[in-house]
PDB file of N, CA and C in Angstrom:
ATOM      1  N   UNK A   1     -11.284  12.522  35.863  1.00  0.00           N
ATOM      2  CA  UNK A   1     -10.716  13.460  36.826  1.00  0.00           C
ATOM      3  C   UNK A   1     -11.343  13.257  38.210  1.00  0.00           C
ATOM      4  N   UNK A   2     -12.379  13.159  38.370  1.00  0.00           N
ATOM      5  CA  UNK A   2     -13.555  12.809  39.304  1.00  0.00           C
ATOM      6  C   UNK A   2     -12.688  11.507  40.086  1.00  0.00           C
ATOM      7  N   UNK A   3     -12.402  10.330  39.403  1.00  0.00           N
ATOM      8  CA  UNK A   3     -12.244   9.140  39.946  1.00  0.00           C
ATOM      9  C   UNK A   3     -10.276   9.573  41.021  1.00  0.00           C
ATOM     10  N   UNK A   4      -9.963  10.449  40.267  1.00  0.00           N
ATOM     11  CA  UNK A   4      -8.175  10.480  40.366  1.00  0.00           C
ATOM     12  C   UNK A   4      -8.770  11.419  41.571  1.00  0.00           C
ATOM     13  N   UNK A   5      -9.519  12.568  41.455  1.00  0.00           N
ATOM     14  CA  UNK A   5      -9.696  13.307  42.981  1.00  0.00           C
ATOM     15  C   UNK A   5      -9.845  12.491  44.293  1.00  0.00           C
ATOM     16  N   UNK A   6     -11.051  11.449  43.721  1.00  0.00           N
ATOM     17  CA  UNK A   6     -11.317  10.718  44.796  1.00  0.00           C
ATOM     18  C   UNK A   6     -10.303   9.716  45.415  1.00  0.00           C
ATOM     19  N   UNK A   7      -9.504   9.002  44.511  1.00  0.00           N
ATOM     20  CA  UNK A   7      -8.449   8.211  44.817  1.00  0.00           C
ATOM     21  C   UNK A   7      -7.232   8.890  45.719  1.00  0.00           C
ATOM     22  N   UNK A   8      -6.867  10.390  45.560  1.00  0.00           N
ATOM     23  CA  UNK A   8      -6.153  10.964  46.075  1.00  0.00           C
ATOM     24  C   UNK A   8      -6.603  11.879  47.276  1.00  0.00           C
ATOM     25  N   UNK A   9      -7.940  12.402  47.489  1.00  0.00           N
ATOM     26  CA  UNK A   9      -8.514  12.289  48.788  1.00  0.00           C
ATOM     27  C   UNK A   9      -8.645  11.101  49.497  1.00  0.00           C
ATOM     28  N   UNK A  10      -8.940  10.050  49.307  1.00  0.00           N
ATOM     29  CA  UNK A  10      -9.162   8.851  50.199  1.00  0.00           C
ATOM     30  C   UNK A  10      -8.772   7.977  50.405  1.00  0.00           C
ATOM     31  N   UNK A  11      -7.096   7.625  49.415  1.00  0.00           N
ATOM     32  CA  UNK A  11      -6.722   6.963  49.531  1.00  0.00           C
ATOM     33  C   UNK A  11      -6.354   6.094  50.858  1.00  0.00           C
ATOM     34  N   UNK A  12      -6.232   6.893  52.134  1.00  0.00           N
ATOM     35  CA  UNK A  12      -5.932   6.472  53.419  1.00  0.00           C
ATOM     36  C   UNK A  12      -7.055   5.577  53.990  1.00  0.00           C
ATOM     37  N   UNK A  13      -7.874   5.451  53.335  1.00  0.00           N
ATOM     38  CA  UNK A  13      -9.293   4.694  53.975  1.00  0.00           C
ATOM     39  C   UNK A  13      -9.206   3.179  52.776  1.00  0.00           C
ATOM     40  N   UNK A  14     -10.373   2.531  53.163  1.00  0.00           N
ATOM     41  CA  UNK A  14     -10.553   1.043  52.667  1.00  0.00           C
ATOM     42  C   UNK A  14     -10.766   1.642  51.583  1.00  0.00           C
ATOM     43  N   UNK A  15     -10.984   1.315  50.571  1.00  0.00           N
ATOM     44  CA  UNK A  15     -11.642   2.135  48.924  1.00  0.00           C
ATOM     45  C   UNK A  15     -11.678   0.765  48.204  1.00  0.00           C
ATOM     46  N   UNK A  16     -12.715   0.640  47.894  1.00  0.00           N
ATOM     47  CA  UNK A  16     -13.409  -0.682  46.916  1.00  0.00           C
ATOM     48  C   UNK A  16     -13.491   0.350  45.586  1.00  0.00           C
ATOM     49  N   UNK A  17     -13.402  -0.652  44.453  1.00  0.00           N
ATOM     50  CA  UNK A  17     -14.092  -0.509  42.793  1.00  0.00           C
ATOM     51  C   UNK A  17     -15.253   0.711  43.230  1.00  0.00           C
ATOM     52  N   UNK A  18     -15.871  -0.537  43.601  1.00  0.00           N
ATOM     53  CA  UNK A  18     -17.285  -0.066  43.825  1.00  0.00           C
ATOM     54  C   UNK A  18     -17.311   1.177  44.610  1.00  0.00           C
ATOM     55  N   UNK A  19     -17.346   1.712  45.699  1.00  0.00           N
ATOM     56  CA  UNK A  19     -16.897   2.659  46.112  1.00  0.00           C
ATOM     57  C   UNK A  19     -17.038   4.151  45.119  1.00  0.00           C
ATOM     58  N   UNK A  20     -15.846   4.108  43.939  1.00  0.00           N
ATOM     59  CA  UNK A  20     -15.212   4.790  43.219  1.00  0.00           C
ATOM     60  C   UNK A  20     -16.525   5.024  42.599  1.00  0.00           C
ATOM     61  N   UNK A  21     -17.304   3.504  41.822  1.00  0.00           N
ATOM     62  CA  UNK A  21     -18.102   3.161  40.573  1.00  0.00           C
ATOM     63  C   UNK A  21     -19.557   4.555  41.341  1.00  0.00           C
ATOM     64  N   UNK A  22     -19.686   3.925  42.901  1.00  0.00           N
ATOM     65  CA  UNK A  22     -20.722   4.548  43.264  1.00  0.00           C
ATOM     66  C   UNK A  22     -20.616   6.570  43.370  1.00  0.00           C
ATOM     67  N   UNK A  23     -19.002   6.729  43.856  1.00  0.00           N
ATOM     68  CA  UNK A  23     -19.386   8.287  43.830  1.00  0.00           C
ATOM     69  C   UNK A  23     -19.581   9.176  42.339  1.00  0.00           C
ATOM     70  N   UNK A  24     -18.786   8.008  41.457  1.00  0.00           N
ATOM     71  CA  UNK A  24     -18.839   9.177  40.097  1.00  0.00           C
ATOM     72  C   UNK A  24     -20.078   9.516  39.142  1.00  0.00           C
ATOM     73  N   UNK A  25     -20.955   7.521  40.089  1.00  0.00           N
ATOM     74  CA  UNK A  25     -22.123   7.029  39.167  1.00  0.00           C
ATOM     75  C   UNK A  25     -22.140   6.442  37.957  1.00  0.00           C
ATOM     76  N   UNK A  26     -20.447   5.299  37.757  1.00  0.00           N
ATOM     77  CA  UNK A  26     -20.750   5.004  36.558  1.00  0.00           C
ATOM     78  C   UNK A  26     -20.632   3.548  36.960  1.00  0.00           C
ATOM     79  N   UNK A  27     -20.611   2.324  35.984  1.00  0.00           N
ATOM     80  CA  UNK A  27     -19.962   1.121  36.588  1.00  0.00           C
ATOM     81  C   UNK A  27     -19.007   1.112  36.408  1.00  0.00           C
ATOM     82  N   UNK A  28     -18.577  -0.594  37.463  1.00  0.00           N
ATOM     83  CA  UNK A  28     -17.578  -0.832  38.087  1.00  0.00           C
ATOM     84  C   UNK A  28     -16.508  -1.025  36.764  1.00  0.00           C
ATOM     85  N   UNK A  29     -16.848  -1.794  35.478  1.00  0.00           N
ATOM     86  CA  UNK A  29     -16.425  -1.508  34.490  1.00  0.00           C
ATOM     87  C   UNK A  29     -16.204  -0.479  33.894  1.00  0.00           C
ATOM     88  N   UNK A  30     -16.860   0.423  33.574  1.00  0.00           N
ATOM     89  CA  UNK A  30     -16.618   1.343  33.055  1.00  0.00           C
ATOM     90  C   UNK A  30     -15.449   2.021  33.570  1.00  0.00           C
ATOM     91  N   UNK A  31     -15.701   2.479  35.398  1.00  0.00           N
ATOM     92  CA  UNK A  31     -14.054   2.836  35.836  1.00  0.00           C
ATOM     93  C   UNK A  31     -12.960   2.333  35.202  1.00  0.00           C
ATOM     94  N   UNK A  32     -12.818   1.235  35.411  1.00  0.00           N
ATOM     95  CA  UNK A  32     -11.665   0.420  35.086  1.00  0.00           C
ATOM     96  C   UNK A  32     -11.206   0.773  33.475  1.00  0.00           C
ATOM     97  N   UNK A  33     -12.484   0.858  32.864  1.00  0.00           N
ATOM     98  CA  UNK A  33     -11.825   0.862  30.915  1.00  0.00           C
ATOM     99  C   UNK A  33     -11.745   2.776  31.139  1.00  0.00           C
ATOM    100  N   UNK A  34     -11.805   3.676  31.586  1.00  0.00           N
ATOM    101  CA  UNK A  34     -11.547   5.080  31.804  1.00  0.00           C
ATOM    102  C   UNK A  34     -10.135   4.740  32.605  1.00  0.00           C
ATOM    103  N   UNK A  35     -10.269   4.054  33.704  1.00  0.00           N
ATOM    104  CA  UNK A  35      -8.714   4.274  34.361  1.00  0.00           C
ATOM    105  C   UNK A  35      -7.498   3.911  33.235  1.00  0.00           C
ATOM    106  N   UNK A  36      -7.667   2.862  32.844  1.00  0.00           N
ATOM    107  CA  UNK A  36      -6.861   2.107  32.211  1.00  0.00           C
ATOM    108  C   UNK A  36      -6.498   3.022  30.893  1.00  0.00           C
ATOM    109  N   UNK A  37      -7.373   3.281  30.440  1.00  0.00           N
ATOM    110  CA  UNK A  37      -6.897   4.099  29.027  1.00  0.00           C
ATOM    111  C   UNK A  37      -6.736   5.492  29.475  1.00  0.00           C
ATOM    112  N   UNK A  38      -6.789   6.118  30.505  1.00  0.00           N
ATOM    113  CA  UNK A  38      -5.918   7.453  30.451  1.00  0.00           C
ATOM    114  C   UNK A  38      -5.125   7.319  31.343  1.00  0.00           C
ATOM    115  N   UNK A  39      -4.720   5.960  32.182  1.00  0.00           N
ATOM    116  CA  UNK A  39      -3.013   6.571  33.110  1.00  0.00           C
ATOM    117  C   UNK A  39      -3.065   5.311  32.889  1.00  0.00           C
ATOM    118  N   UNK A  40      -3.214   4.243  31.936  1.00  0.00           N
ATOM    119  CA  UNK A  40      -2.140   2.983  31.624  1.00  0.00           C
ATOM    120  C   UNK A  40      -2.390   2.139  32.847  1.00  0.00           C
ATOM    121  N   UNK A  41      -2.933   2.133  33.896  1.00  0.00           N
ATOM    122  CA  UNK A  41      -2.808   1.688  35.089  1.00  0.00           C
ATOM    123  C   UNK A  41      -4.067   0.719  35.549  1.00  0.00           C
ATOM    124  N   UNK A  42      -4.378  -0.112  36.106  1.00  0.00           N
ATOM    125  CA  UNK A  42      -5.422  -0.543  36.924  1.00  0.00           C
ATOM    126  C   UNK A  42      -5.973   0.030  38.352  1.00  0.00           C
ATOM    127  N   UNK A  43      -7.167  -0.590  38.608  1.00  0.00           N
ATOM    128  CA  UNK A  43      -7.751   0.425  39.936  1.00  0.00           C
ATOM    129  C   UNK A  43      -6.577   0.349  40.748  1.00  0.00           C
ATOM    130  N   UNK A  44      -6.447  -0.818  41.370  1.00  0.00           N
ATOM    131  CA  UNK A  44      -5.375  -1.402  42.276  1.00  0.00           C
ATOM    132  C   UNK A  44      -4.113  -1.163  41.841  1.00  0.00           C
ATOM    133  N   UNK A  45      -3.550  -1.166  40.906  1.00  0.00           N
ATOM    134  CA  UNK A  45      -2.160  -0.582  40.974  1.00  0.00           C
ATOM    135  C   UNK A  45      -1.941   0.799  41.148  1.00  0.00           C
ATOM    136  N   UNK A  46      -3.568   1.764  40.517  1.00  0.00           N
ATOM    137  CA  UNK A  46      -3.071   3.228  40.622  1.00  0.00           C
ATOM    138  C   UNK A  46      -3.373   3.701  42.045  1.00  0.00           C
ATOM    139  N   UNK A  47      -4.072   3.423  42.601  1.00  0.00           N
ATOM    140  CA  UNK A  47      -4.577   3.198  43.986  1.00  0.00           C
ATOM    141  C   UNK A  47      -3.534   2.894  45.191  1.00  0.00           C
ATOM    142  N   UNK A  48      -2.257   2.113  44.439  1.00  0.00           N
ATOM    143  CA  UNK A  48      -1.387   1.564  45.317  1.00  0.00           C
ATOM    144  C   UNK A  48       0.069   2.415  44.983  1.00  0.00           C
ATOM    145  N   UNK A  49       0.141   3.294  43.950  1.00  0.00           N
ATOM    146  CA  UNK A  49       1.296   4.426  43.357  1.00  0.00           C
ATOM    147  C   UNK A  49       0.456   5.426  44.489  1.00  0.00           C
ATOM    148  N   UNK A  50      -0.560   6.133  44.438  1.00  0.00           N
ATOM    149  CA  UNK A  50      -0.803   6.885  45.307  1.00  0.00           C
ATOM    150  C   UNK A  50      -0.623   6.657  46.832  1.00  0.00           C
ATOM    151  N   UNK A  51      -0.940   5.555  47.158  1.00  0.00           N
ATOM    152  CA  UNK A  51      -0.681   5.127  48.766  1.00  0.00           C
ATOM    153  C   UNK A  51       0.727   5.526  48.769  1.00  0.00           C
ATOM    154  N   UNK A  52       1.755   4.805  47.977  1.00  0.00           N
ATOM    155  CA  UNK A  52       3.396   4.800  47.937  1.00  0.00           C
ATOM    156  C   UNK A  52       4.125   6.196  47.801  1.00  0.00           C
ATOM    157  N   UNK A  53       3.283   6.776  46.957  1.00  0.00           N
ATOM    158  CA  UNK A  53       3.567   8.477  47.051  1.00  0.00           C
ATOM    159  C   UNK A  53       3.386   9.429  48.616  1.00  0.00           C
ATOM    160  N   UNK A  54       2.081   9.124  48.973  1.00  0.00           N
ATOM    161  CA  UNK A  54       1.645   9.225  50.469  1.00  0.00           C
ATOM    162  C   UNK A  54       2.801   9.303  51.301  1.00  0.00           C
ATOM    163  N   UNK A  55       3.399   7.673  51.154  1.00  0.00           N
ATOM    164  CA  UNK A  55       4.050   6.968  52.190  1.00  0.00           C
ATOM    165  C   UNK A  55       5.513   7.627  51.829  1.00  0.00           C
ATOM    166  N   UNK A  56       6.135   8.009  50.849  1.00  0.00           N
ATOM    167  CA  UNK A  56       7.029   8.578  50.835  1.00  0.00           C
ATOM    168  C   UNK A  56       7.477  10.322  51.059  1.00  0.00           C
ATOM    169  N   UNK A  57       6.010  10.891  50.786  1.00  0.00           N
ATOM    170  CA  UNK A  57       6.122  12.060  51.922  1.00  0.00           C
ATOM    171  C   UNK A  57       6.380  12.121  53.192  1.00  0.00           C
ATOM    172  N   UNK A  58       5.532  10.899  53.664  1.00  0.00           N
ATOM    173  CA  UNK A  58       5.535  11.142  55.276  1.00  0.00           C
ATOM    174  C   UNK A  58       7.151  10.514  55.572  1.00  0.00           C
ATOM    175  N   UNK A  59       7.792   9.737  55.084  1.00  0.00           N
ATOM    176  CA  UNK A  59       9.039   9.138  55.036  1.00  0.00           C
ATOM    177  C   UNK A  59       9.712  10.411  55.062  1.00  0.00           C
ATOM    178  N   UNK A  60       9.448  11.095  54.186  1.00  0.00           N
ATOM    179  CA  UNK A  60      10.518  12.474  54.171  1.00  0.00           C
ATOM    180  C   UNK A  60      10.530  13.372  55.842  1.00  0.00           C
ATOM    181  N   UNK A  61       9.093  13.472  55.954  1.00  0.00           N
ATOM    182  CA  UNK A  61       8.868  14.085  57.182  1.00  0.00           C
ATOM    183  C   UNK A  61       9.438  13.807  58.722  1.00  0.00           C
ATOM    184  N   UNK A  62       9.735  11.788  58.410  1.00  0.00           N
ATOM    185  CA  UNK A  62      10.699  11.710  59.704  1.00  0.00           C
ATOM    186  C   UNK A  62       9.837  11.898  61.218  1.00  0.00           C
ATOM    187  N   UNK A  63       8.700  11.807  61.063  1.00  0.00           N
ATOM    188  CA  UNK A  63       7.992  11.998  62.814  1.00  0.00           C
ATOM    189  C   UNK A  63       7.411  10.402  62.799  1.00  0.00           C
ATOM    190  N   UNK A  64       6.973   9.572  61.871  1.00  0.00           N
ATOM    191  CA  UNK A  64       6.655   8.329  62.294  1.00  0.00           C
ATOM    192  C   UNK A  64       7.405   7.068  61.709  1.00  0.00           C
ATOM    193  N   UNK A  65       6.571   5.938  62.784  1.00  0.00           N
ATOM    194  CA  UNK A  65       7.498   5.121  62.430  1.00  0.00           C
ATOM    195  C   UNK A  65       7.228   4.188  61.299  1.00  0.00           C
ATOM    196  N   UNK A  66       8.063   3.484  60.516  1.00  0.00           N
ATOM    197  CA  UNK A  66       7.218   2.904  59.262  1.00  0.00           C
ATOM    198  C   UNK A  66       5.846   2.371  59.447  1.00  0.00           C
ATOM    199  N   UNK A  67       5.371   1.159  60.327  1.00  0.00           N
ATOM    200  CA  UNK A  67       4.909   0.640  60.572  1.00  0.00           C
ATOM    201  C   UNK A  67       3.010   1.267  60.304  1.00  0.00           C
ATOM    202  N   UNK A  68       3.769   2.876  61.037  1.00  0.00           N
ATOM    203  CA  UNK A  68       2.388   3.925  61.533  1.00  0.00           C
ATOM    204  C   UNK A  68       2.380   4.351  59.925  1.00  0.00           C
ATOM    205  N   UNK A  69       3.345   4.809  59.424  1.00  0.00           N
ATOM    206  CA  UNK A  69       3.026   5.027  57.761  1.00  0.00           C
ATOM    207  C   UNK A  69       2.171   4.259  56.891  1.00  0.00           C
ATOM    208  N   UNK A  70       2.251   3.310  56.824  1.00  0.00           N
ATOM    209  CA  UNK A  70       1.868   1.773  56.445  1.00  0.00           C
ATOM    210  C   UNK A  70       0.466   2.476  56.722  1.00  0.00           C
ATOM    211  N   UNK A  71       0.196   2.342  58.182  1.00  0.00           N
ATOM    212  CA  UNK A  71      -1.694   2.470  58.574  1.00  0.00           C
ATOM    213  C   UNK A  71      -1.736   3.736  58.023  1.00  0.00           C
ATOM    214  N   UNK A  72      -1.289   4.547  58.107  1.00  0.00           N
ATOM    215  CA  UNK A  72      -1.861   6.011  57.512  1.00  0.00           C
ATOM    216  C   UNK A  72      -2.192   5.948  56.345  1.00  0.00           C
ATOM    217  N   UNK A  73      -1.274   5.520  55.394  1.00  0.00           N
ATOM    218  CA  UNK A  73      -1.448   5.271  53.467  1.00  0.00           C
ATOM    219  C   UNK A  73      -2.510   4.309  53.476  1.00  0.00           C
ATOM    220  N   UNK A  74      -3.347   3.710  54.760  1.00  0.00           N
ATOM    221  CA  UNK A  74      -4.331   2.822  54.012  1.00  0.00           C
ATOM    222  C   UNK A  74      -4.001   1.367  53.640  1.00  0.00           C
ATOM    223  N   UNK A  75      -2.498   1.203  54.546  1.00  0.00           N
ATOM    224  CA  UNK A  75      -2.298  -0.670  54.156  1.00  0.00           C
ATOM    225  C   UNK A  75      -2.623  -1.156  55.790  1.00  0.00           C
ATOM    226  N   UNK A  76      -3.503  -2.121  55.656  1.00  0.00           N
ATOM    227  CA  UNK A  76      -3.772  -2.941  56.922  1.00  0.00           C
ATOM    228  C   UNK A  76      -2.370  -3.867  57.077  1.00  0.00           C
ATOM    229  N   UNK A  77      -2.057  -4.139  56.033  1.00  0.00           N
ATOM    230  CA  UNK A  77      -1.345  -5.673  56.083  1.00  0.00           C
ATOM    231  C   UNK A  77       0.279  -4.811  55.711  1.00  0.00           C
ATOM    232  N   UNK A  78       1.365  -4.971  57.356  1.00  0.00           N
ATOM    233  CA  UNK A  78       2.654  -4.259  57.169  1.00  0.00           C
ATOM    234  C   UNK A  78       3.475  -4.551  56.064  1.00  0.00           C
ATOM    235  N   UNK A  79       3.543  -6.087  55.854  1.00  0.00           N
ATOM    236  CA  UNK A  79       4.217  -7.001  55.099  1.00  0.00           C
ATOM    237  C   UNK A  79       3.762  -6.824  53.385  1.00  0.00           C
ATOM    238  N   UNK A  80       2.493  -6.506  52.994  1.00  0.00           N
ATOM    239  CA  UNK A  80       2.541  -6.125  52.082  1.00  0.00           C
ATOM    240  C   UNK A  80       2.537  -4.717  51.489  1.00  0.00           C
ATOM    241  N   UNK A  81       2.887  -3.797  52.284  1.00  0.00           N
ATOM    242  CA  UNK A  81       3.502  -2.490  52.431  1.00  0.00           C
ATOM    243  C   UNK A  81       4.556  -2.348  52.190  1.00  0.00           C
ATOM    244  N   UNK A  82       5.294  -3.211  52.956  1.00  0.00           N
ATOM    245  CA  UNK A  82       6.397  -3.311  52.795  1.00  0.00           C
ATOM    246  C   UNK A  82       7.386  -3.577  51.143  1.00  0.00           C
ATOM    247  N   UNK A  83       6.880  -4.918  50.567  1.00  0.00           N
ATOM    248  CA  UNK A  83       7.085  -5.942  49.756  1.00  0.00           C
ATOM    249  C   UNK A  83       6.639  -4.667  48.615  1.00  0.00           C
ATOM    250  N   UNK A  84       5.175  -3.696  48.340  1.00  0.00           N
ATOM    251  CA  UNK A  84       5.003  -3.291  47.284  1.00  0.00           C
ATOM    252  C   UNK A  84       5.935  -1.943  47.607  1.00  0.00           C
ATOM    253  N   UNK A  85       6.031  -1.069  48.368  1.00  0.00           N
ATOM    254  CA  UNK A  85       7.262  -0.207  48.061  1.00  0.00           C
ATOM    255  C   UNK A  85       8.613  -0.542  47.620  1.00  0.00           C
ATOM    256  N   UNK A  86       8.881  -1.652  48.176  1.00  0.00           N
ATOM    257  CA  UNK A  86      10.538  -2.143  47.563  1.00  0.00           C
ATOM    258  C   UNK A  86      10.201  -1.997  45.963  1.00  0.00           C
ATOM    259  N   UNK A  87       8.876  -2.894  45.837  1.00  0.00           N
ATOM    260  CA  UNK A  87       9.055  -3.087  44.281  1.00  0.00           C
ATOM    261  C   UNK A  87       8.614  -1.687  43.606  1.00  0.00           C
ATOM    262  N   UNK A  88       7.933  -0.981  44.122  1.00  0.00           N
ATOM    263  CA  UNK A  88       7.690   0.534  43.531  1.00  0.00           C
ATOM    264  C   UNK A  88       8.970   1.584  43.364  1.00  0.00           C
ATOM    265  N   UNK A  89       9.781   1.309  44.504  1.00  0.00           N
ATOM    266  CA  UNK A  89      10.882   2.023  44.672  1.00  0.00           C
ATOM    267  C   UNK A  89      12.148   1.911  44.237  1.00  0.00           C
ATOM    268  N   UNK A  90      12.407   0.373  44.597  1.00  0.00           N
ATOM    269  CA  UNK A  90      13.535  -0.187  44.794  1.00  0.00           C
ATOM    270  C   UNK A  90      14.389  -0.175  45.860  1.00  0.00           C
ATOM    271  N   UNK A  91      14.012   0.722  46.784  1.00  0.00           N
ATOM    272  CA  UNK A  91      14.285   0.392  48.292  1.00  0.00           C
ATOM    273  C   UNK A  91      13.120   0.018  49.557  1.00  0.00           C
ATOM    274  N   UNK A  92      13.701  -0.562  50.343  1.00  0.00           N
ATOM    275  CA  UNK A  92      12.653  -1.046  50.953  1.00  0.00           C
ATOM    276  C   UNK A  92      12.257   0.642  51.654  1.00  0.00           C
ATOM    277  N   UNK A  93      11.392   0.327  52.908  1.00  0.00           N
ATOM    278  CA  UNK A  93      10.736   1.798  53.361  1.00  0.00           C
ATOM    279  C   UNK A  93      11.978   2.177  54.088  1.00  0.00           C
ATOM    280  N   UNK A  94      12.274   0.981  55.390  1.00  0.00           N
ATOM    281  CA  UNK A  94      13.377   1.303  56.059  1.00  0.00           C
ATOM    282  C   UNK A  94      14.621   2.423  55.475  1.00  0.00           C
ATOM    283  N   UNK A  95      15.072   1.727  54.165  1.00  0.00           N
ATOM    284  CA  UNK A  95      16.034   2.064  53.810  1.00  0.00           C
ATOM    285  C   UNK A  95      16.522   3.627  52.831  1.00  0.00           C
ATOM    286  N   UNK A  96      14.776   4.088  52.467  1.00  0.00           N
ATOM    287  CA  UNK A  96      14.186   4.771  51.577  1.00  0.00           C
ATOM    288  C   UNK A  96      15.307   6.483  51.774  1.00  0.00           C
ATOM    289  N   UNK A  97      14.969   7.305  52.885  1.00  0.00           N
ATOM    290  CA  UNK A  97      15.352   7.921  52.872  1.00  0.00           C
ATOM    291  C   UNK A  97      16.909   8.394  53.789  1.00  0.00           C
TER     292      UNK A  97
END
């Protein structure tokens, strides 16, 4: 529960393994075999459903432009912002709402 708070407070910032491993105090393994066996998911993929969730609120909200969404959810890189919402969604961001 600890690791899912933190992922969903901070997702907007850089967030390493480690990071996670250091606030809960366990290892970097250990996260990973806890993530994995209670939401099916990896650090990085669940890490990247939350950014996409983020990014589709603020999509709803309509005051920015994709690009600024992208930096807000915590993706440096537009293009792969882009590329993982299509595949999360099935529409690209543009086209989303």
């Amino acid at each position: 529960r600890k690791v899912l708070d933190y992922l969903n407070t901070h997702y907007s910032e850089y967030i390493t393994l480690q990071d996670v491993a250091d606030y809960v105090g366990i290892s970097n393994s250990h996260v990973c075999r806890i993530l994995k066996k209670d939401t099916g998911e990896t650090f990085v993929s669940l890490l990247n459903k939350i950014r996409i969730q983020a990014a589709i609120r603020l999509l709803k909200e309509g005051d920015l432009k994709v690009y600024e969404i992208a930096e807000a959810v915590g993706f440096s890189n537009y293009a792969y912002f882009y590329q993982l919402f299509k595949k999360e969604t099935g529409y690209s961001p543009t086209n989303y709402y």
